[in-house]
Protein backbone atom coordinates (compact mmCIF):
# COMPACT_ATOMS: atom_id res chain seq x y z
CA UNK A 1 130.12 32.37 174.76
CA UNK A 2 131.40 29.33 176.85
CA UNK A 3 132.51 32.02 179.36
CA UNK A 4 128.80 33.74 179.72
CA UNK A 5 127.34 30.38 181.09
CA UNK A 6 129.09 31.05 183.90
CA UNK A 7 127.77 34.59 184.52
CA UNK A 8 125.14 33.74 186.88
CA UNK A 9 127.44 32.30 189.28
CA UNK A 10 129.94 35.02 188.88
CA UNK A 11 126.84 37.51 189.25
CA UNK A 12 125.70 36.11 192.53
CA UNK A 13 129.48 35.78 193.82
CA UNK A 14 129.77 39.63 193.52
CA UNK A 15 126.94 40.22 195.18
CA UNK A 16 128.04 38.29 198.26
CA UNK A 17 130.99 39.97 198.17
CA UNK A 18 129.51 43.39 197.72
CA UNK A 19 127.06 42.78 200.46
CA UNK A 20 129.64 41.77 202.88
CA UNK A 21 132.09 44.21 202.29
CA UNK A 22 131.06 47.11 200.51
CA UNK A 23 134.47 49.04 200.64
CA UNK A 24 136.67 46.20 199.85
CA UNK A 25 134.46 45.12 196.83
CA UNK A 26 134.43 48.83 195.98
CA UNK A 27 138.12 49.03 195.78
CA UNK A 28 138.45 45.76 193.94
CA UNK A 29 136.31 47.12 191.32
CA UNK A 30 138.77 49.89 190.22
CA UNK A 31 141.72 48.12 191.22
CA UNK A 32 140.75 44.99 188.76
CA UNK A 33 138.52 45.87 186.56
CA UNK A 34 135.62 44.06 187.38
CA UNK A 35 133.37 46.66 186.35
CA UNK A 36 133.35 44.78 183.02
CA UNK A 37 132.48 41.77 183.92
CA UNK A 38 129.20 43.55 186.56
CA UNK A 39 128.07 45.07 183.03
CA UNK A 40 128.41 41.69 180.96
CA UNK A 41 126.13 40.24 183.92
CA UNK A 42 123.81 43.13 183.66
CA UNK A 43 123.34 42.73 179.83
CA UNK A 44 123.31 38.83 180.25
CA UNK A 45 119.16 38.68 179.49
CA UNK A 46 119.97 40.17 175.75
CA UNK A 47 123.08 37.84 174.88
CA UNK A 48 121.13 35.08 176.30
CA UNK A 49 118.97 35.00 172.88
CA UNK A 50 122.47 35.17 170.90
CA UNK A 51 123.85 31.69 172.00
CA UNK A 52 124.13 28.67 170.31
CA UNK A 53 120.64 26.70 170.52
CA UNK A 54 122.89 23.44 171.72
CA UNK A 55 124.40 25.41 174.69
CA UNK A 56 122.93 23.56 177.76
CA UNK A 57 120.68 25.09 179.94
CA UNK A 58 119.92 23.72 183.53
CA UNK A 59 117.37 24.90 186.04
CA UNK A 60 117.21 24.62 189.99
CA UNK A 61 114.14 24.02 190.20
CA UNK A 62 113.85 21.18 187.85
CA UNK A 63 111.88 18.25 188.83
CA UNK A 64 113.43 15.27 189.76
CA UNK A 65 112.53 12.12 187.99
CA UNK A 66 110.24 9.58 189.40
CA UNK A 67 108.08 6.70 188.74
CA UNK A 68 105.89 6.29 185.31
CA UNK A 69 102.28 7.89 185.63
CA UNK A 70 100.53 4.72 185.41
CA UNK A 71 102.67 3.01 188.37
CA UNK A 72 102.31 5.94 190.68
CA UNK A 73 98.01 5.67 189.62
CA UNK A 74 97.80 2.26 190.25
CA UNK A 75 99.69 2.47 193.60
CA UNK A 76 98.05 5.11 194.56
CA UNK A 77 94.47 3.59 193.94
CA UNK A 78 95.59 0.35 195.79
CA UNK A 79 96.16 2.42 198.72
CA UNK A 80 93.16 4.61 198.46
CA UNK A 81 91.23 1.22 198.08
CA UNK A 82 91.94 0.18 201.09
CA UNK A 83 91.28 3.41 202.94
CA UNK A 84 88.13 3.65 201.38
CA UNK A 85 86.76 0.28 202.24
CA UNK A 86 87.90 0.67 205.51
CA UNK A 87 85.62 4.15 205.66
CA UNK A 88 82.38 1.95 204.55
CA UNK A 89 83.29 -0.06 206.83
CA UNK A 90 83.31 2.64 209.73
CA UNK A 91 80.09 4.02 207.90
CA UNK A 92 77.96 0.81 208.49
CA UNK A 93 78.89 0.45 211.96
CA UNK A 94 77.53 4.19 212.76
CA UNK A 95 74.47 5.74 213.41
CA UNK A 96 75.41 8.60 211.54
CA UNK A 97 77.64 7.47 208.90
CA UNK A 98 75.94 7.84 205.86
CA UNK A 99 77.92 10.76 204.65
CA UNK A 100 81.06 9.02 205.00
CA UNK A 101 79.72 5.51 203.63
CA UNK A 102 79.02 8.29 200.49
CA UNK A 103 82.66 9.09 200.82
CA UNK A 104 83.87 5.55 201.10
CA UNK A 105 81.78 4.62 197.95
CA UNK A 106 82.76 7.15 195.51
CA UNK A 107 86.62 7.16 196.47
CA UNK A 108 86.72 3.60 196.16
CA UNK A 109 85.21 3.61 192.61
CA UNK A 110 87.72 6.12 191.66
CA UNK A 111 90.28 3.74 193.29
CA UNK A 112 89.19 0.91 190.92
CA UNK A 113 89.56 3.02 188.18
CA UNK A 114 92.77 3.99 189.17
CA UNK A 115 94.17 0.17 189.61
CA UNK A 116 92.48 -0.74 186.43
CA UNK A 117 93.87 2.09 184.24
CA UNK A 118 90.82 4.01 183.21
CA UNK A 119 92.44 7.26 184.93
CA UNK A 120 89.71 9.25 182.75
CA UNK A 121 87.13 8.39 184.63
CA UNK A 122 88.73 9.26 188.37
CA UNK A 123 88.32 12.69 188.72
CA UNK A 124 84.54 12.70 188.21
CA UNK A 125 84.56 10.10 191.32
CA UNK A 126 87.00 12.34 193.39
CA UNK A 127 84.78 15.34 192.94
CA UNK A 128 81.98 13.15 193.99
CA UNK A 129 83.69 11.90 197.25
CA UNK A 130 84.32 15.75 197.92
CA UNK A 131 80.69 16.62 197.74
CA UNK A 132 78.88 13.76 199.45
CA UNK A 133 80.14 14.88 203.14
CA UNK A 134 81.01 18.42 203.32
CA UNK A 135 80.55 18.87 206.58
CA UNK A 136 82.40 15.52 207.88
CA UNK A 137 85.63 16.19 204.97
CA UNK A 138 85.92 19.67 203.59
CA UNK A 139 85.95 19.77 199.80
CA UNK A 140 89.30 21.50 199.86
CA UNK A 141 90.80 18.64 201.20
CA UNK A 142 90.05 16.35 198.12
CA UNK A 143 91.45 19.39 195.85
CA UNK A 144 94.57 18.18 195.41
CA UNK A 145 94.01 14.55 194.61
CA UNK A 146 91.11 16.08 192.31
CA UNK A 147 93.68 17.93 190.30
CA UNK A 148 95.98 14.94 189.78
CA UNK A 149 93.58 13.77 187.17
CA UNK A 150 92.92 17.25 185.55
CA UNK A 151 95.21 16.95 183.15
CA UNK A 152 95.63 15.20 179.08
CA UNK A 153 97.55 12.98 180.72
CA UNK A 154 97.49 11.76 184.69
CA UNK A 155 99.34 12.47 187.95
CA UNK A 156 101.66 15.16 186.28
CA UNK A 157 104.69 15.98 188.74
CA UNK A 158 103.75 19.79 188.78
CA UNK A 159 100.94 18.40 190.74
CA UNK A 160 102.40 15.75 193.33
CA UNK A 161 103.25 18.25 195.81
CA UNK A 162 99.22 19.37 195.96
CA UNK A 163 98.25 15.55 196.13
CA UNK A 164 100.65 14.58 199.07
CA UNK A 165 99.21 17.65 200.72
CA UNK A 166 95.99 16.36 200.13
CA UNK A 167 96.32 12.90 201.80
CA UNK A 168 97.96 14.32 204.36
CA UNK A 169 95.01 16.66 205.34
CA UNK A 170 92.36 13.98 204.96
CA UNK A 171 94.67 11.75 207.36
CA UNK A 172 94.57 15.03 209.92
CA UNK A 173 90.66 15.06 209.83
CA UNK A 174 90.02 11.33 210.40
CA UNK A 175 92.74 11.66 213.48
CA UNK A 176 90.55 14.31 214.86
CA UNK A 177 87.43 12.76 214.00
CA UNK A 178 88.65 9.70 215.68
CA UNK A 179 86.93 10.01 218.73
CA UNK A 180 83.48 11.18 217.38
CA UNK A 181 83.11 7.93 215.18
CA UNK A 182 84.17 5.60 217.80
CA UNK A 183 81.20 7.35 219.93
CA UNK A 184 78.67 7.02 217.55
CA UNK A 185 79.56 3.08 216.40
CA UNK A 186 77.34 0.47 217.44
CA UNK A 187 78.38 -0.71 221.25
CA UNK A 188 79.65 -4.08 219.71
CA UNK A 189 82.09 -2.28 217.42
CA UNK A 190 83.23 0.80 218.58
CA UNK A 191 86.99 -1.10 219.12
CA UNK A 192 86.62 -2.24 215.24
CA UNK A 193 85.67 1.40 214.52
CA UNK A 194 88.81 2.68 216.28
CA UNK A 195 91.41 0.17 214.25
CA UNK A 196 89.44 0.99 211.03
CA UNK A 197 89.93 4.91 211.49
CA UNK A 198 93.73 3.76 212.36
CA UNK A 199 94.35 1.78 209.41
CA UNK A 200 92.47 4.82 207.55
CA UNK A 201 95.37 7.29 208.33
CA UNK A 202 97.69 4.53 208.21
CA UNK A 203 96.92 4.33 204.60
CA UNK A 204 96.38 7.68 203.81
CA UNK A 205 99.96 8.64 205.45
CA UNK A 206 101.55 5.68 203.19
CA UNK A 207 100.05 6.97 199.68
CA UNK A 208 101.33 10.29 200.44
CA UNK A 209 104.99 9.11 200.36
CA UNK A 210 104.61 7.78 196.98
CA UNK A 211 104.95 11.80 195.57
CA UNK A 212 108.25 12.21 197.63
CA UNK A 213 111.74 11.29 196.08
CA UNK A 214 112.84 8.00 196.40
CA UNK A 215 109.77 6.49 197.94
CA UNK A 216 107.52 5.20 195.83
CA UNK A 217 106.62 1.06 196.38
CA UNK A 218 103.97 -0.69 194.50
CA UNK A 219 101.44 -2.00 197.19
CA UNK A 220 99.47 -5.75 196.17
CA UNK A 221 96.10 -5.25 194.94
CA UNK A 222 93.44 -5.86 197.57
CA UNK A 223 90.20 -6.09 195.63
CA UNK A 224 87.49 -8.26 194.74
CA UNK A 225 87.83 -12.10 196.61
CA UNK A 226 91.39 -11.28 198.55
CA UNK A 227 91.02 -11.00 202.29
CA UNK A 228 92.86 -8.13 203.41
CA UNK A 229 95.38 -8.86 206.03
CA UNK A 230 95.23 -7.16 209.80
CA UNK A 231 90.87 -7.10 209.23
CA UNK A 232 90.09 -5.71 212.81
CA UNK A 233 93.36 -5.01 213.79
CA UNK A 234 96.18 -2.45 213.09
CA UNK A 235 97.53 -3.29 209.92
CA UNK A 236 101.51 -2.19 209.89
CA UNK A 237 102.28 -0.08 206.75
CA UNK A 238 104.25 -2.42 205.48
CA UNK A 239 102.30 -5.39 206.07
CA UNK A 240 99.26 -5.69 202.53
CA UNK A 241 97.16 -7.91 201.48
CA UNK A 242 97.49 -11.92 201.36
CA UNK A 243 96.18 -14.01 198.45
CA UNK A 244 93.55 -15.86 201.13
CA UNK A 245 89.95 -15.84 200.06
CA UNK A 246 87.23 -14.04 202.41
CA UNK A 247 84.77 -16.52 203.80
CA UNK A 248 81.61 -16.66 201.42
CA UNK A 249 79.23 -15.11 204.49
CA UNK A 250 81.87 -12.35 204.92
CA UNK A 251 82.11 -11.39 201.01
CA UNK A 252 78.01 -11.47 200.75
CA UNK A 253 77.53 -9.59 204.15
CA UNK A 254 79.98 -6.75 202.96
CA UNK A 255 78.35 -6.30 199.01
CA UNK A 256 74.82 -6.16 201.14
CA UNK A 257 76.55 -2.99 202.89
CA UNK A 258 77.80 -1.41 200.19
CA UNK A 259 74.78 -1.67 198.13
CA UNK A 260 72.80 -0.69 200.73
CA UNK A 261 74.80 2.70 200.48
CA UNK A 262 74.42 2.90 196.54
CA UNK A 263 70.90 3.22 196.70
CA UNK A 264 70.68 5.08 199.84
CA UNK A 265 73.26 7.74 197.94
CA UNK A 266 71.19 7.38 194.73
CA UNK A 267 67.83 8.21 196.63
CA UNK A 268 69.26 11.34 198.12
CA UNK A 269 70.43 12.20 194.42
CA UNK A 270 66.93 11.43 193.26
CA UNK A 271 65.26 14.00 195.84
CA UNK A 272 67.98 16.37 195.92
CA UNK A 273 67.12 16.99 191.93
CA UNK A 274 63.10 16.24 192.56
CA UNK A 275 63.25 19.35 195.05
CA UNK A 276 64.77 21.88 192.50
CA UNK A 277 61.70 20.86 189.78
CA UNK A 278 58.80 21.23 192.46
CA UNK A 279 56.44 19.22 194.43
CA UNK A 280 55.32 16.92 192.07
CA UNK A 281 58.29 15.17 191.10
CA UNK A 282 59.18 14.80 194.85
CA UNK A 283 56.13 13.21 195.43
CA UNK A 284 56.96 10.71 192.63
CA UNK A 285 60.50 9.72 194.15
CA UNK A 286 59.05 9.68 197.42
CA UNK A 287 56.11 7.27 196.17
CA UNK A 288 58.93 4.92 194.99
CA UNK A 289 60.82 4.85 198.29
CA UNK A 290 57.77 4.49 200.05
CA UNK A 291 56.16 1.50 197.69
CA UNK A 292 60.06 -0.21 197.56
CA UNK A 293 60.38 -0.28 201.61
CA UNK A 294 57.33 -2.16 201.67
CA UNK A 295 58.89 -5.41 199.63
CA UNK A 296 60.49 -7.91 201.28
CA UNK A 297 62.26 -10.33 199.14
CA UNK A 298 64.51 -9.48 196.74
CA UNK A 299 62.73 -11.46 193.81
CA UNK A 300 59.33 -9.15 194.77
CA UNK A 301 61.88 -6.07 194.36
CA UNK A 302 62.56 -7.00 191.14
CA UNK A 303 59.20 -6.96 190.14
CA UNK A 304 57.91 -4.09 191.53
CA UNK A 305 60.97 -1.93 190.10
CA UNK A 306 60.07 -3.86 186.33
CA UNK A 307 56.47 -2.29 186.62
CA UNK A 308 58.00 1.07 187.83
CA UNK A 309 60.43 1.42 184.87
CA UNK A 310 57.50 0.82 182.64
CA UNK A 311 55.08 3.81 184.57
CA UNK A 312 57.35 6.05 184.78
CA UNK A 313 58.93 6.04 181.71
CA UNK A 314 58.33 9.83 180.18
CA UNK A 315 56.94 8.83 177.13
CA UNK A 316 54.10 7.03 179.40
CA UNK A 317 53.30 10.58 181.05
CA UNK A 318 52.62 13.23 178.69
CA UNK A 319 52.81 16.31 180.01
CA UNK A 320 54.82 14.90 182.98
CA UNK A 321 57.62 14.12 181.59
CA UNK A 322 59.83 16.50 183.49
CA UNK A 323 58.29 15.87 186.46
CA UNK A 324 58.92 11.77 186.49
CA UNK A 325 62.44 12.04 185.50
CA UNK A 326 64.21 11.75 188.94
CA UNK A 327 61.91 9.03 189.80
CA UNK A 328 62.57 7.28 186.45
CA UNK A 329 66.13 7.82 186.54
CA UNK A 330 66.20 6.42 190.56
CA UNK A 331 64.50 3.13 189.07
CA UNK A 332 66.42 2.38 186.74
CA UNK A 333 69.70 2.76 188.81
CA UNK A 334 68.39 0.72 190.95
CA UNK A 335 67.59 -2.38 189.13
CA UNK A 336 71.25 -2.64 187.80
């Protein structure tokens, strides 16, 4: 029994032998008598059920081990935070970035859930990053990082090879891309543009070495108030975020941005699904829009979008209840 665990290797030794040297391995055959031991090998798959339970049983191809699932999530989602912010960043300063501001948004959600733990609630945000700019980041790009999180459990290893692939890809496209978003940034920060799409890759290249052997790191958070070191400038990969605070103007200017994106991304939600039920409820959203854009002050927002929640509320429209939905829906996201 001891002997058969060997087999395999013996198996594989012949065949060398018998490839090199057919005559010679021929002659050794009837000289020696290893006849037997070819038709032990060959009959190895039906004494393999016969062993002993405890007999050990290795594989080449097993995976090696690597860092717990929720360390390699939350390091991945601090890197991914950074990437994305950087990517809203590159999104405000362009005439045409609203697709990737869409990006930026949803990935970075799905990187806070990633740093805080709530890996259940990722892969709904990576889909969405895959579908807001099709034609700027193919879908198939994201497909790998999507399927990290398809799992009971996250970030299995069968899947680390995919994700690395993944990051690697997106960091291809934003190289390529480079030049096109510098052109269409603003005149006073098309060099800003350039270092964000740097530290972008930068990024991007980093997370992908935490699914290879050996390399995984735990990067420092760089949410909420911290001011993320190497801001206009090319960050080394090595080189995170302090624990300085972000000047008060600086922290208020960039939540105006990014909220400026939310409900730009929610209104083209609203008419996207106001176009597939018919004229009328794209009338509605575009009524809102149009009644919104002519407030002012934020206090005189408020208002009007109190007064909307209560008109279009379906059970104030019978008979139209289908129709106001999107509209109804838009409102209330945007009063949170």
């Amino acid at each position: 029994i001891v002997a058969t665990s060997y087999l395999p290797v013996l198996a594989a030794f012949m065949a060398v032998l018998a490839t090199a040297s057919p005559r010679w391995f021929g002659r050794r055959v009837a000289k020696r008598g290893c006849l037997q031991a070819a038709l032990l090998v060959a009959l190895l798959p039906q004494l393999r059920p016969l062993l002993p339970a405890a007999l050990p049983r290795t594989s080449a191809f097993a995976v090696p081990s690597g860092p717990a699932a929720g360390a390699l999530v939350q390091a991945l989602g601090r890197e991914l935070w950074v990437a994305a912010d950087e990517m809203l960043n590159v999104g405000a300063w362009s005439s045409t970035g609203q697709a990737l501001g869409n990006i930026g948004i949803a990935l970075r959600n799905g990187a806070d859930y990633m740093c805080d733990g709530s890996w259940e609630d990722v892969q709904g945000e990576l889909e969405t990053a895959a579908a807001s700019g099709t034609y700027f980041l193919p879908t198939a790009d994201f497909q790998g990082l999507v399927d990290l999180f398809g799992y009971e459990q996250p970030a299995p290893s069968i899947e680390w090879s995919n994700a690395r692939a993944s990051l690697l890809r997106l960091a291809a496209q934003f190289d390529q891309r480079a030049a096109q978003l510098v052109d269409a940034a603003r005149p006073d920060k098309k060099e800003a543009t350039n270092l964000s799409v740097m530290v972008i890759c930068e990024r991007l290249r980093k997370a992908a070495t935490l699914f290879e052997p050996g390399k995984f790191y735990m990067p420092f958070d760089p949410r909420d108030n911290v001011a993320r070191q190497g801001r206009e400038r090319p960050r080394s990969p090595d080189s995170m975020p302090s624990g300085s605070q972000v000047p008060e103007m600086y922290s208020e200017t960039k939540s105006a941005e990014i909220r400026r994106f939310k409900e730009q991304a929610w209104i083209d939600e609203a008419v996207a699904t106001a176009t597939k039920l018919g004229l009328g409820a794209l009338s509605t959203v575009f009524s809102v829009q149009e009644e919104l854009e002519m407030v002012t002050d934020e206090s005189g927002k408020n208002a009007v979008l109190r007064r909307l929640v209560r008109d279009l509320h379906p059970d104030q429209n019978p008979g139209r209840e289908t129709e106001v939905i999107p509209a109804f829906q838009l409102v209330q996201k945007l009063r949170k």
